[in-house]
PDB file of N, CA and C in Angstrom:
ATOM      1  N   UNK A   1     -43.882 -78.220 -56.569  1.00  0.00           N
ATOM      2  CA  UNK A   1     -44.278 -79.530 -56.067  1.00  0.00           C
ATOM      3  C   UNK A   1     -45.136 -80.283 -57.077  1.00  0.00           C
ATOM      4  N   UNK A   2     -45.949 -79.304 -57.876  1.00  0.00           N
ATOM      5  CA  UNK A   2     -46.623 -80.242 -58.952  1.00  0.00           C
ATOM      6  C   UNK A   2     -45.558 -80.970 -59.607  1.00  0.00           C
ATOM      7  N   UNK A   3     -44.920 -80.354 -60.292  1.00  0.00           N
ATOM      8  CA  UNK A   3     -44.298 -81.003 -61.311  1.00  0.00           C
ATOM      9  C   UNK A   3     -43.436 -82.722 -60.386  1.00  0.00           C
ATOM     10  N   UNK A   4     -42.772 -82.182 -59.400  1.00  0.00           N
ATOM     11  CA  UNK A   4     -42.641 -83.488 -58.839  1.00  0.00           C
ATOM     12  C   UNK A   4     -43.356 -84.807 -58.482  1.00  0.00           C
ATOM     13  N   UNK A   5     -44.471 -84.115 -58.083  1.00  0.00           N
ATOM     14  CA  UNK A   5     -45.495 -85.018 -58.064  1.00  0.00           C
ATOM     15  C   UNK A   5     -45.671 -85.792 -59.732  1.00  0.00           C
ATOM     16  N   UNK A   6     -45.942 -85.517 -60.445  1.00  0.00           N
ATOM     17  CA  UNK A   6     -46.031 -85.653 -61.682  1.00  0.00           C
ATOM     18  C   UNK A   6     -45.063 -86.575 -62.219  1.00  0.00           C
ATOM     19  N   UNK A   7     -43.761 -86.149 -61.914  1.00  0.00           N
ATOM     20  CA  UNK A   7     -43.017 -87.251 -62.307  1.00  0.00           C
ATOM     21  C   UNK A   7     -42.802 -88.659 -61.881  1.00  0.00           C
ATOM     22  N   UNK A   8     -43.617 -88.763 -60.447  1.00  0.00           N
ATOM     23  CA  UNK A   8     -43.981 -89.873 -59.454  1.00  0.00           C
ATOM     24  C   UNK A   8     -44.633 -90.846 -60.635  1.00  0.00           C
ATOM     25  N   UNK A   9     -45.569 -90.942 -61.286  1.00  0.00           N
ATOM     26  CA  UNK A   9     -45.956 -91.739 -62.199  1.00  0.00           C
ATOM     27  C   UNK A   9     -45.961 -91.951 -64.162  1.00  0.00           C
ATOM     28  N   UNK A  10     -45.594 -92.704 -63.792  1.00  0.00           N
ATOM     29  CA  UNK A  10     -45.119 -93.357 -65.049  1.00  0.00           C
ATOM     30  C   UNK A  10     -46.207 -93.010 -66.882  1.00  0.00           C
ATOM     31  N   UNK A  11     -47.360 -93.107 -65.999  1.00  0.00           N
ATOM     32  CA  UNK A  11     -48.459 -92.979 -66.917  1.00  0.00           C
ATOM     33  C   UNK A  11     -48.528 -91.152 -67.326  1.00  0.00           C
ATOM     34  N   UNK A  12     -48.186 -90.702 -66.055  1.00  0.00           N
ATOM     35  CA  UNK A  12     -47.854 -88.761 -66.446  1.00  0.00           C
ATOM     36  C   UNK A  12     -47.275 -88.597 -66.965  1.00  0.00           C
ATOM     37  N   UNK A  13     -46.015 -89.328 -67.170  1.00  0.00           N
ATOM     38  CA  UNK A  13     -45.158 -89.203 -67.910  1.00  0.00           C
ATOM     39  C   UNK A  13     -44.955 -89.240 -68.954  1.00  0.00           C
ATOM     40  N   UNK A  14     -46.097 -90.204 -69.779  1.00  0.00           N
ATOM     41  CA  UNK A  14     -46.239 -90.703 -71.288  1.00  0.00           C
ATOM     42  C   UNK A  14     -46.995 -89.389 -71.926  1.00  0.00           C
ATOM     43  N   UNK A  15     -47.672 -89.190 -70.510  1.00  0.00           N
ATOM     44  CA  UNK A  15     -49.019 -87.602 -71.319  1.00  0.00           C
ATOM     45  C   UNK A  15     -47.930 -86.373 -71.779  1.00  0.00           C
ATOM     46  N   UNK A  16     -46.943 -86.066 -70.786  1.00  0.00           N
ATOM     47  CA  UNK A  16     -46.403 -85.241 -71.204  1.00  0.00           C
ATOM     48  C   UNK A  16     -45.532 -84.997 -72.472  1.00  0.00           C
ATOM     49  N   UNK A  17     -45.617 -85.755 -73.159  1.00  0.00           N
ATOM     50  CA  UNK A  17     -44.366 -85.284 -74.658  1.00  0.00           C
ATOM     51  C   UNK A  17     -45.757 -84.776 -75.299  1.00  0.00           C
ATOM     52  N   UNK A  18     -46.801 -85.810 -75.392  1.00  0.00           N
ATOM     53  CA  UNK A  18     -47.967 -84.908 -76.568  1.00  0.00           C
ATOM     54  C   UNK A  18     -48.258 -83.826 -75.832  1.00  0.00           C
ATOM     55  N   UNK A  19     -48.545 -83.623 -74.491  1.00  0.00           N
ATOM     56  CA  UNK A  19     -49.148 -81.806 -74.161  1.00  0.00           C
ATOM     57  C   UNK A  19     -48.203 -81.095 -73.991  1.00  0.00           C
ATOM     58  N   UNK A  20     -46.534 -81.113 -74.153  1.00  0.00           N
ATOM     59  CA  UNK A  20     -45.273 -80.175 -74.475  1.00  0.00           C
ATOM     60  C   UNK A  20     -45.626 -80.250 -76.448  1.00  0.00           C
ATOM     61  N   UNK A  21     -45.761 -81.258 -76.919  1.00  0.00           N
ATOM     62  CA  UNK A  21     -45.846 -80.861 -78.454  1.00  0.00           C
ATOM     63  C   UNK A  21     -46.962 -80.051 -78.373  1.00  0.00           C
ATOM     64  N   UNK A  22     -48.306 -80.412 -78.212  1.00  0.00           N
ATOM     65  CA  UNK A  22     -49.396 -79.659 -78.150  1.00  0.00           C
ATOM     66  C   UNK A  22     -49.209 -77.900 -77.896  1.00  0.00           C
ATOM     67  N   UNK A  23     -48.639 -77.572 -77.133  1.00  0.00           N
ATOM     68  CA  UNK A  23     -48.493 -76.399 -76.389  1.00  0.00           C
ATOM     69  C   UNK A  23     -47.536 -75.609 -77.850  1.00  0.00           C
ATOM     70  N   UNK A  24     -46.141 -76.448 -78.405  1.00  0.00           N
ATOM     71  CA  UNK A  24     -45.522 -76.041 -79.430  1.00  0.00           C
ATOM     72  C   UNK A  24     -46.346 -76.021 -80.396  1.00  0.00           C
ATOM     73  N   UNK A  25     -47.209 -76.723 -80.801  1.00  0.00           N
ATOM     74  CA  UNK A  25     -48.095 -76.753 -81.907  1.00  0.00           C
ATOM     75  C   UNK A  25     -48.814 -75.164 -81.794  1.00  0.00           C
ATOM     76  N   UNK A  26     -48.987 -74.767 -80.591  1.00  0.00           N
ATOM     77  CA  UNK A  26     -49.369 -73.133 -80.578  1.00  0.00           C
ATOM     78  C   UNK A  26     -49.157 -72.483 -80.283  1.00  0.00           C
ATOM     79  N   UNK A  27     -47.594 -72.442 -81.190  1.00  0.00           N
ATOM     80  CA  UNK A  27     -46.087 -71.525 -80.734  1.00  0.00           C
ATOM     81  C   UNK A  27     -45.998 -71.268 -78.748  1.00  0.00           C
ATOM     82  N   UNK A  28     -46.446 -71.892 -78.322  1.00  0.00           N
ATOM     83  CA  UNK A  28     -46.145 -71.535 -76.315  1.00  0.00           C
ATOM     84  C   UNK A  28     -44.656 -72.399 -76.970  1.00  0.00           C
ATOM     85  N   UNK A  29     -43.729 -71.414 -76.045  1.00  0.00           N
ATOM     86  CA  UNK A  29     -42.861 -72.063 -75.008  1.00  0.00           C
ATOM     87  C   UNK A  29     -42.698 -72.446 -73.917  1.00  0.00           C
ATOM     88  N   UNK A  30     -42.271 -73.490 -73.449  1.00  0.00           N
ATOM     89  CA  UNK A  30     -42.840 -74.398 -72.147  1.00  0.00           C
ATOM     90  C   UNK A  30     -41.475 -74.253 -71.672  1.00  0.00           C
ATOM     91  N   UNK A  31     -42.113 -73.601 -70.023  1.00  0.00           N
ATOM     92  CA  UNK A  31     -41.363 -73.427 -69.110  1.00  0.00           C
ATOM     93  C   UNK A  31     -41.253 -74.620 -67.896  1.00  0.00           C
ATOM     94  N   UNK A  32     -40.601 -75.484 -67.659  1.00  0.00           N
ATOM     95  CA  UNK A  32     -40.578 -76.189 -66.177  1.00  0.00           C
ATOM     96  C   UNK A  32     -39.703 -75.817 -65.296  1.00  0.00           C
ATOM     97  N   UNK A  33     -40.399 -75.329 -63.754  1.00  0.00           N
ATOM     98  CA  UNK A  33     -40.086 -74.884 -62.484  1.00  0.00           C
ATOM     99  C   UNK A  33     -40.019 -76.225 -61.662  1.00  0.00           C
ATOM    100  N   UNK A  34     -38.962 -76.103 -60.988  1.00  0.00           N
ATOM    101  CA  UNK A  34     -39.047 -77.308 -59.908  1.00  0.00           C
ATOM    102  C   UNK A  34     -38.379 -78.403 -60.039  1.00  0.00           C
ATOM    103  N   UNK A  35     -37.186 -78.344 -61.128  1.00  0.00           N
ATOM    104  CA  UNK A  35     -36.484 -79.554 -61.373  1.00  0.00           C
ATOM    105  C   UNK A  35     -35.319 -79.494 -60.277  1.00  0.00           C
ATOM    106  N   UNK A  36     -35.458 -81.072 -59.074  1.00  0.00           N
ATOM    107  CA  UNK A  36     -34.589 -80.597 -57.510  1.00  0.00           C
ATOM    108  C   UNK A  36     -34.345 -82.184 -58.208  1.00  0.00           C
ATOM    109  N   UNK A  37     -34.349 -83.071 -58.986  1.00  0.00           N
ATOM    110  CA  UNK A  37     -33.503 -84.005 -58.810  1.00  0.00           C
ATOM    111  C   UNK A  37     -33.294 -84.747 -60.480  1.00  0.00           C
ATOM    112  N   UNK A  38     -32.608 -85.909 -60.560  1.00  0.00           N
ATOM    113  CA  UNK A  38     -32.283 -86.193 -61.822  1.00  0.00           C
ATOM    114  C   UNK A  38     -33.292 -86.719 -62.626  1.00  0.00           C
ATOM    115  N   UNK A  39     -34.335 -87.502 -61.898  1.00  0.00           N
ATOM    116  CA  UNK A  39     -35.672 -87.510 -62.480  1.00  0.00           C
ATOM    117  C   UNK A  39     -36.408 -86.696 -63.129  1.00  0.00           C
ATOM    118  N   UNK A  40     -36.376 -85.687 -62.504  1.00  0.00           N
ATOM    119  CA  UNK A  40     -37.345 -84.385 -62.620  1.00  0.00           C
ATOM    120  C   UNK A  40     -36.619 -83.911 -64.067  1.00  0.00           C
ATOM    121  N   UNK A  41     -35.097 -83.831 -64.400  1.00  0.00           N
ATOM    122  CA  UNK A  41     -34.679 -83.804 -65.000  1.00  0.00           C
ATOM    123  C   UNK A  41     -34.669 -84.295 -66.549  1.00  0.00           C
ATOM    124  N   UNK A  42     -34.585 -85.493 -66.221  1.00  0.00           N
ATOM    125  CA  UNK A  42     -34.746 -86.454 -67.625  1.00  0.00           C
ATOM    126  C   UNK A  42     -36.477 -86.210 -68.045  1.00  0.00           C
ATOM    127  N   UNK A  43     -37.330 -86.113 -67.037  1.00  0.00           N
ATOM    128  CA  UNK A  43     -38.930 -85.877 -67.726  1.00  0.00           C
ATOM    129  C   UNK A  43     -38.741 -84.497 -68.698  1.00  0.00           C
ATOM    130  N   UNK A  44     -38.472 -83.916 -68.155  1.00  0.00           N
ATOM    131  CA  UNK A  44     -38.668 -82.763 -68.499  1.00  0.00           C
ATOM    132  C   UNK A  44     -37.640 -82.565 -69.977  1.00  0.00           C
ATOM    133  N   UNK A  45     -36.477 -83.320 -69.830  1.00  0.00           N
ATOM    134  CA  UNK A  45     -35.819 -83.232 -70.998  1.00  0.00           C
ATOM    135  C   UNK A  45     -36.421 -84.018 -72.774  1.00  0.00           C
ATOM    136  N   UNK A  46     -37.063 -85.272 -72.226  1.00  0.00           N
ATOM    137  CA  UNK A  46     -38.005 -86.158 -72.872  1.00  0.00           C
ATOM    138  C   UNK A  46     -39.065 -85.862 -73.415  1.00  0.00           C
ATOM    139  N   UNK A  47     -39.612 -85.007 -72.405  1.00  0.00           N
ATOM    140  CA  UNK A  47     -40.403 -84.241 -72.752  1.00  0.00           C
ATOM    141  C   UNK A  47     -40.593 -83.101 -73.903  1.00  0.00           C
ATOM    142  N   UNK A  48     -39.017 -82.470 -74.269  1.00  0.00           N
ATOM    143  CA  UNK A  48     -38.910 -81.728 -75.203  1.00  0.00           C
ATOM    144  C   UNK A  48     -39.384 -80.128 -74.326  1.00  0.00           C
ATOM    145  N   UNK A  49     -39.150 -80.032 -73.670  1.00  0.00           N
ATOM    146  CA  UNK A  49     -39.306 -78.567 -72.658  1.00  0.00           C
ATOM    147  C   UNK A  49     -38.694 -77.522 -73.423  1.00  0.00           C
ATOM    148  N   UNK A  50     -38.770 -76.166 -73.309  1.00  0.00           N
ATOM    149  CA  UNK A  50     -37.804 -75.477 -73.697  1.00  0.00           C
ATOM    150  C   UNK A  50     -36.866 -74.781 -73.005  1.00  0.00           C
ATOM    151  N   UNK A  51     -37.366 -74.658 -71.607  1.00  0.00           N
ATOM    152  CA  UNK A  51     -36.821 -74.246 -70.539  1.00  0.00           C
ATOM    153  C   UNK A  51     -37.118 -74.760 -69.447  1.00  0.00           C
ATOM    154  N   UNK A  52     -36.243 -74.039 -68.719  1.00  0.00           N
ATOM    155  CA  UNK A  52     -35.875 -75.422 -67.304  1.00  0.00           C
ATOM    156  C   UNK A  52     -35.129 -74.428 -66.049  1.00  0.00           C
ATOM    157  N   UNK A  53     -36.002 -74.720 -64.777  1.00  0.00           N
ATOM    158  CA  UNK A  53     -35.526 -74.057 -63.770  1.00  0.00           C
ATOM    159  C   UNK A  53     -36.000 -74.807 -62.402  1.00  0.00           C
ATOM    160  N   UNK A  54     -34.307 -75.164 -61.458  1.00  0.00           N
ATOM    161  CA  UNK A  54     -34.866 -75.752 -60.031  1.00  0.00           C
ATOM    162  C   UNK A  54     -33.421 -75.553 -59.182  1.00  0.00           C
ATOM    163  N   UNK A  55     -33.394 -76.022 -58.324  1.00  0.00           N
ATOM    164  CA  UNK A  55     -32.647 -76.007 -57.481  1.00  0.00           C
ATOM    165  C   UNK A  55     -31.269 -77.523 -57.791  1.00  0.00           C
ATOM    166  N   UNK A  56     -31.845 -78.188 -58.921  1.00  0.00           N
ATOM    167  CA  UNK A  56     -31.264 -79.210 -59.196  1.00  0.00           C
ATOM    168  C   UNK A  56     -29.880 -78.525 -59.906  1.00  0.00           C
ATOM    169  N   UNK A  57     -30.650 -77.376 -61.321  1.00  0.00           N
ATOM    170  CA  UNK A  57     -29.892 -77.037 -62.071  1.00  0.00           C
ATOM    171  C   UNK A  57     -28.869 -75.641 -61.654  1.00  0.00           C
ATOM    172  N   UNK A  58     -29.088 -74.991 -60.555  1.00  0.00           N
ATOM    173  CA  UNK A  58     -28.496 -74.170 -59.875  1.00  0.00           C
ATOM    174  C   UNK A  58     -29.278 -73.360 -58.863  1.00  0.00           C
ATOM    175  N   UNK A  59     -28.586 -72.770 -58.183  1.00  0.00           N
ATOM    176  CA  UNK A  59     -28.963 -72.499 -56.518  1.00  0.00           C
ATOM    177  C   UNK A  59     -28.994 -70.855 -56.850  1.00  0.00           C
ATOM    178  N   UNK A  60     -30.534 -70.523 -56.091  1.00  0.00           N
ATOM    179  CA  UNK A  60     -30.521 -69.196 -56.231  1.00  0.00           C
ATOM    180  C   UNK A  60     -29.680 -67.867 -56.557  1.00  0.00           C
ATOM    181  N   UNK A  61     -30.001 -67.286 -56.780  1.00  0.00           N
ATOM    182  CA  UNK A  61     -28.651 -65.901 -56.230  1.00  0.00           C
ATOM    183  C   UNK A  61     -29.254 -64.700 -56.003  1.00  0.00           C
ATOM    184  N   UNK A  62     -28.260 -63.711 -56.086  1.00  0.00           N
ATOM    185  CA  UNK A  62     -28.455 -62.125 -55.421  1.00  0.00           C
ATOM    186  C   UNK A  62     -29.016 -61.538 -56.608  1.00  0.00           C
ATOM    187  N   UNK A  63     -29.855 -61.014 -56.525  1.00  0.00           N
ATOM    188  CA  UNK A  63     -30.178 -59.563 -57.750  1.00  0.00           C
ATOM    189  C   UNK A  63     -29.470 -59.530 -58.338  1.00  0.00           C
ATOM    190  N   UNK A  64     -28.434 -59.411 -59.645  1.00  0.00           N
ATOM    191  CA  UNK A  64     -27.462 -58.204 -60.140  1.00  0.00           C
ATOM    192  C   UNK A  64     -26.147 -59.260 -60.082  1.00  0.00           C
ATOM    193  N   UNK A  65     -26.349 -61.108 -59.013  1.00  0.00           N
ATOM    194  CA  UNK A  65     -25.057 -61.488 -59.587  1.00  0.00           C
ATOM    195  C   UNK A  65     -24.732 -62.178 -61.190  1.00  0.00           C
ATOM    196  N   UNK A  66     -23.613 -61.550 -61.137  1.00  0.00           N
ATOM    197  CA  UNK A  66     -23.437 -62.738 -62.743  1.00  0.00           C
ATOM    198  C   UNK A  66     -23.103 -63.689 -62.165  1.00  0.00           C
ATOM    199  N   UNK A  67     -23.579 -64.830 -63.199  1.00  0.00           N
ATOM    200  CA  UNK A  67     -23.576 -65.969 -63.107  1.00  0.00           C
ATOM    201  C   UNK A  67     -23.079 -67.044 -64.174  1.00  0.00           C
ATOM    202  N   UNK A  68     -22.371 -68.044 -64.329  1.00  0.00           N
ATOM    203  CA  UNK A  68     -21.618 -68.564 -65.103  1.00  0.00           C
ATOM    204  C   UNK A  68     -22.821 -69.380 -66.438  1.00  0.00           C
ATOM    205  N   UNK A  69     -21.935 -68.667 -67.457  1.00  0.00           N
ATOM    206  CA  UNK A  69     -23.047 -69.214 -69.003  1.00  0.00           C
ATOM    207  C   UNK A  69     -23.119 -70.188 -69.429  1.00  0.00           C
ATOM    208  N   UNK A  70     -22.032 -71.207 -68.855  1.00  0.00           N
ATOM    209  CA  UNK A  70     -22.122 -72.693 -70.273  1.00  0.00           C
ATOM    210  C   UNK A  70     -22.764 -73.374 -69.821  1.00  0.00           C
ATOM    211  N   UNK A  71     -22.778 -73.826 -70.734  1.00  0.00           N
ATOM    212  CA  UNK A  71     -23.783 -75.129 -71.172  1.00  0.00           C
ATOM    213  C   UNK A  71     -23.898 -76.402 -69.544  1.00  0.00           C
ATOM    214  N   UNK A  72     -24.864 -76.878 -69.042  1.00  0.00           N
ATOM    215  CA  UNK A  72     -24.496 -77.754 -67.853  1.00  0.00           C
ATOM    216  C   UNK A  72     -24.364 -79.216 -68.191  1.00  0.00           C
ATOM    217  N   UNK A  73     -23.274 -80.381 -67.978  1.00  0.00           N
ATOM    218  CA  UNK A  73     -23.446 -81.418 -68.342  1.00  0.00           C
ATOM    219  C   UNK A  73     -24.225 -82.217 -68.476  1.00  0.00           C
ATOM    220  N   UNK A  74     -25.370 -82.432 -68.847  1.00  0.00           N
ATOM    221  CA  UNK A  74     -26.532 -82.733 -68.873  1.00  0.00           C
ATOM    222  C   UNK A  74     -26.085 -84.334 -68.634  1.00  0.00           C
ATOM    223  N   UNK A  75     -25.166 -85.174 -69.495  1.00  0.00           N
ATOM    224  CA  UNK A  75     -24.963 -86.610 -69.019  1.00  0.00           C
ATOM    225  C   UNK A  75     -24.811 -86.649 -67.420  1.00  0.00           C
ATOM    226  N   UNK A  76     -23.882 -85.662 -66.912  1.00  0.00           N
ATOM    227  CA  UNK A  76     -23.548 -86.185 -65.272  1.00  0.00           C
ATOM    228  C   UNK A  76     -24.690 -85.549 -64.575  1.00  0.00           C
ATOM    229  N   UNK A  77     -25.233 -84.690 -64.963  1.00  0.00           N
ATOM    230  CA  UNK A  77     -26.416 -84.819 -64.115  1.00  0.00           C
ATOM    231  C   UNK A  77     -27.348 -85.517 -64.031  1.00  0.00           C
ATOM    232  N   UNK A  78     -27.608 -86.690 -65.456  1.00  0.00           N
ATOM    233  CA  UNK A  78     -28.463 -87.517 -65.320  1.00  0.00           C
ATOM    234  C   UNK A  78     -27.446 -89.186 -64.756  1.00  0.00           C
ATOM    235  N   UNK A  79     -26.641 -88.851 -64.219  1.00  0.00           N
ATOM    236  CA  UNK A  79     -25.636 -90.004 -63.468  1.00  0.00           C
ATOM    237  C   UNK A  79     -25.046 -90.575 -64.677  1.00  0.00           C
ATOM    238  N   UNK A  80     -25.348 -90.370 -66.039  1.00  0.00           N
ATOM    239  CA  UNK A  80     -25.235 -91.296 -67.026  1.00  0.00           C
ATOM    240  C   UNK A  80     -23.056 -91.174 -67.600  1.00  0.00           C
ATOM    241  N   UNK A  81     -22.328 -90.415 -67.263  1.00  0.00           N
ATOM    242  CA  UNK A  81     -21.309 -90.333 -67.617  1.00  0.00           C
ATOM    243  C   UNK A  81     -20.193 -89.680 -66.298  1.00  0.00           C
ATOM    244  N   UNK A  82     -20.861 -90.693 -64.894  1.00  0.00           N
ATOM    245  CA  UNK A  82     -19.686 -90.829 -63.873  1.00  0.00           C
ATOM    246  C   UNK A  82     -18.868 -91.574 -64.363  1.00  0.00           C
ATOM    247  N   UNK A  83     -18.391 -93.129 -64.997  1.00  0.00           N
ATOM    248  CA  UNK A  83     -17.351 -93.772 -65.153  1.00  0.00           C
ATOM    249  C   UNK A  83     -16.682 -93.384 -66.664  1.00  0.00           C
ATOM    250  N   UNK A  84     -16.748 -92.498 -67.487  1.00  0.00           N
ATOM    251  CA  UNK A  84     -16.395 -92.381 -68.640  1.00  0.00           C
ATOM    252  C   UNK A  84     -15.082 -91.558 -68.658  1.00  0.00           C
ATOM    253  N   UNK A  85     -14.500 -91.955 -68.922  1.00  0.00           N
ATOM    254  CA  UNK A  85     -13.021 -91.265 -69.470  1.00  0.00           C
ATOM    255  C   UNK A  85     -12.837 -91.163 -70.447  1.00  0.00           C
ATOM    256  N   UNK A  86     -12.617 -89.555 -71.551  1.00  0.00           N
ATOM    257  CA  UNK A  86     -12.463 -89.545 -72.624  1.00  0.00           C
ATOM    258  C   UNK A  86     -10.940 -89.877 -73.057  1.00  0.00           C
ATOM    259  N   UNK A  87     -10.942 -90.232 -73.436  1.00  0.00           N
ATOM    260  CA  UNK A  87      -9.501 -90.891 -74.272  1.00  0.00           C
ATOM    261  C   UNK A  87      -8.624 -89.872 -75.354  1.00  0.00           C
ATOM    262  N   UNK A  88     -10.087 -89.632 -76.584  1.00  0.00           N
ATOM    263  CA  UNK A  88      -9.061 -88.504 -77.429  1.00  0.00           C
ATOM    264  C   UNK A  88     -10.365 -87.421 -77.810  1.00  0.00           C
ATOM    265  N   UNK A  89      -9.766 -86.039 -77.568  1.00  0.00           N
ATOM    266  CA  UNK A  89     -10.414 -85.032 -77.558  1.00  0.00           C
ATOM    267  C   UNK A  89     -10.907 -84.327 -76.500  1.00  0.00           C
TER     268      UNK A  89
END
Protein backbone atom coordinates (compact mmCIF):
# COMPACT_ATOMS: atom_id res chain seq x y z
CA UNK A 1 0.00 0.00 0.00
CA UNK A 2 2.94 2.34 0.49
CA UNK A 3 4.17 2.26 -2.67
CA UNK A 4 0.63 3.04 -4.05
CA UNK A 5 0.13 5.62 -2.00
CA UNK A 6 3.28 7.12 -3.26
CA UNK A 7 2.48 7.06 -6.64
CA UNK A 8 -0.77 9.21 -5.76
CA UNK A 9 1.53 12.30 -5.98
CA UNK A 10 3.28 13.79 -8.46
CA UNK A 11 5.96 15.52 -6.30
CA UNK A 12 6.90 11.57 -4.92
CA UNK A 13 7.36 10.87 -7.90
CA UNK A 14 10.12 13.32 -8.96
CA UNK A 15 11.99 12.12 -5.44
CA UNK A 16 12.06 8.79 -6.60
CA UNK A 17 14.61 8.47 -9.67
CA UNK A 18 17.39 10.34 -7.32
CA UNK A 19 16.66 7.86 -4.14
CA UNK A 20 16.52 4.59 -6.80
CA UNK A 21 19.99 6.22 -8.19
CA UNK A 22 21.07 6.94 -4.67
CA UNK A 23 20.43 3.40 -3.39
CA UNK A 24 22.52 2.19 -6.91
CA UNK A 25 25.15 4.56 -6.07
CA UNK A 26 25.59 1.90 -3.03
CA UNK A 27 25.46 -1.07 -5.15
CA UNK A 28 21.51 -1.89 -3.34
CA UNK A 29 19.30 -3.35 -5.74
CA UNK A 30 15.89 -1.95 -5.55
CA UNK A 31 13.13 -4.10 -5.16
CA UNK A 32 9.31 -2.73 -5.75
CA UNK A 33 6.34 -4.79 -4.15
CA UNK A 34 2.89 -3.77 -4.95
CA UNK A 35 2.73 -2.89 -8.55
CA UNK A 36 -1.60 -3.71 -8.99
CA UNK A 37 -1.95 -1.14 -11.77
CA UNK A 38 -0.35 0.67 -14.86
CA UNK A 39 0.64 3.61 -12.86
CA UNK A 40 2.33 1.85 -10.28
CA UNK A 41 3.98 0.48 -13.20
CA UNK A 42 5.39 3.24 -15.26
CA UNK A 43 6.78 4.89 -11.62
CA UNK A 44 8.52 2.28 -10.89
CA UNK A 45 9.86 1.72 -14.43
CA UNK A 46 11.05 5.65 -14.55
CA UNK A 47 12.25 5.22 -11.76
CA UNK A 48 14.97 2.83 -12.96
CA UNK A 49 13.93 -0.12 -10.34
CA UNK A 50 15.58 -3.28 -10.75
CA UNK A 51 12.94 -5.42 -9.80
CA UNK A 52 9.37 -5.53 -9.76
CA UNK A 53 6.61 -7.54 -8.09
CA UNK A 54 2.47 -7.16 -7.82
CA UNK A 55 -0.48 -8.56 -8.73
CA UNK A 56 -0.45 -6.23 -11.84
CA UNK A 57 2.55 -8.20 -13.25
CA UNK A 58 1.26 -11.74 -12.37
CA UNK A 59 -1.03 -13.56 -9.97
CA UNK A 60 0.31 -15.61 -7.24
CA UNK A 61 1.01 -19.32 -7.46
CA UNK A 62 1.59 -22.76 -5.77
CA UNK A 63 5.05 -23.60 -4.26
CA UNK A 64 6.98 -25.65 -6.90
CA UNK A 65 4.67 -24.20 -9.98
CA UNK A 66 6.63 -23.36 -13.08
CA UNK A 67 5.83 -20.50 -14.41
CA UNK A 68 6.18 -18.92 -17.87
CA UNK A 69 9.81 -16.90 -18.51
CA UNK A 70 9.45 -14.20 -21.18
CA UNK A 71 9.81 -11.13 -21.15
CA UNK A 72 6.08 -9.20 -20.29
CA UNK A 73 4.92 -6.56 -22.83
CA UNK A 74 5.72 -3.79 -21.02
CA UNK A 75 4.05 -1.29 -23.93
CA UNK A 76 0.48 -3.08 -23.43
CA UNK A 77 0.68 -3.01 -20.06
CA UNK A 78 1.32 0.53 -19.94
CA UNK A 79 -1.97 0.84 -22.53
CA UNK A 80 0.65 2.41 -24.80
CA UNK A 81 0.51 -0.27 -27.88
CA UNK A 82 -3.45 -1.39 -27.92
CA UNK A 83 -3.96 0.15 -31.54
CA UNK A 84 -0.59 -0.83 -33.16
CA UNK A 85 -0.31 -3.31 -35.82
CA UNK A 86 2.99 -4.43 -36.85
CA UNK A 87 3.21 -4.48 -40.49
CA UNK A 88 6.79 -6.10 -41.16
CA UNK A 89 8.50 -8.31 -38.70
Amino acid sequence: TWFAEFCRHAAAERFFRPLVSALHDRGAKVLVEGIEQSTHLRVALDGGVDLMQGFYLARPALAGTVFDEEPLPIDRLLGMASNVVPLFG
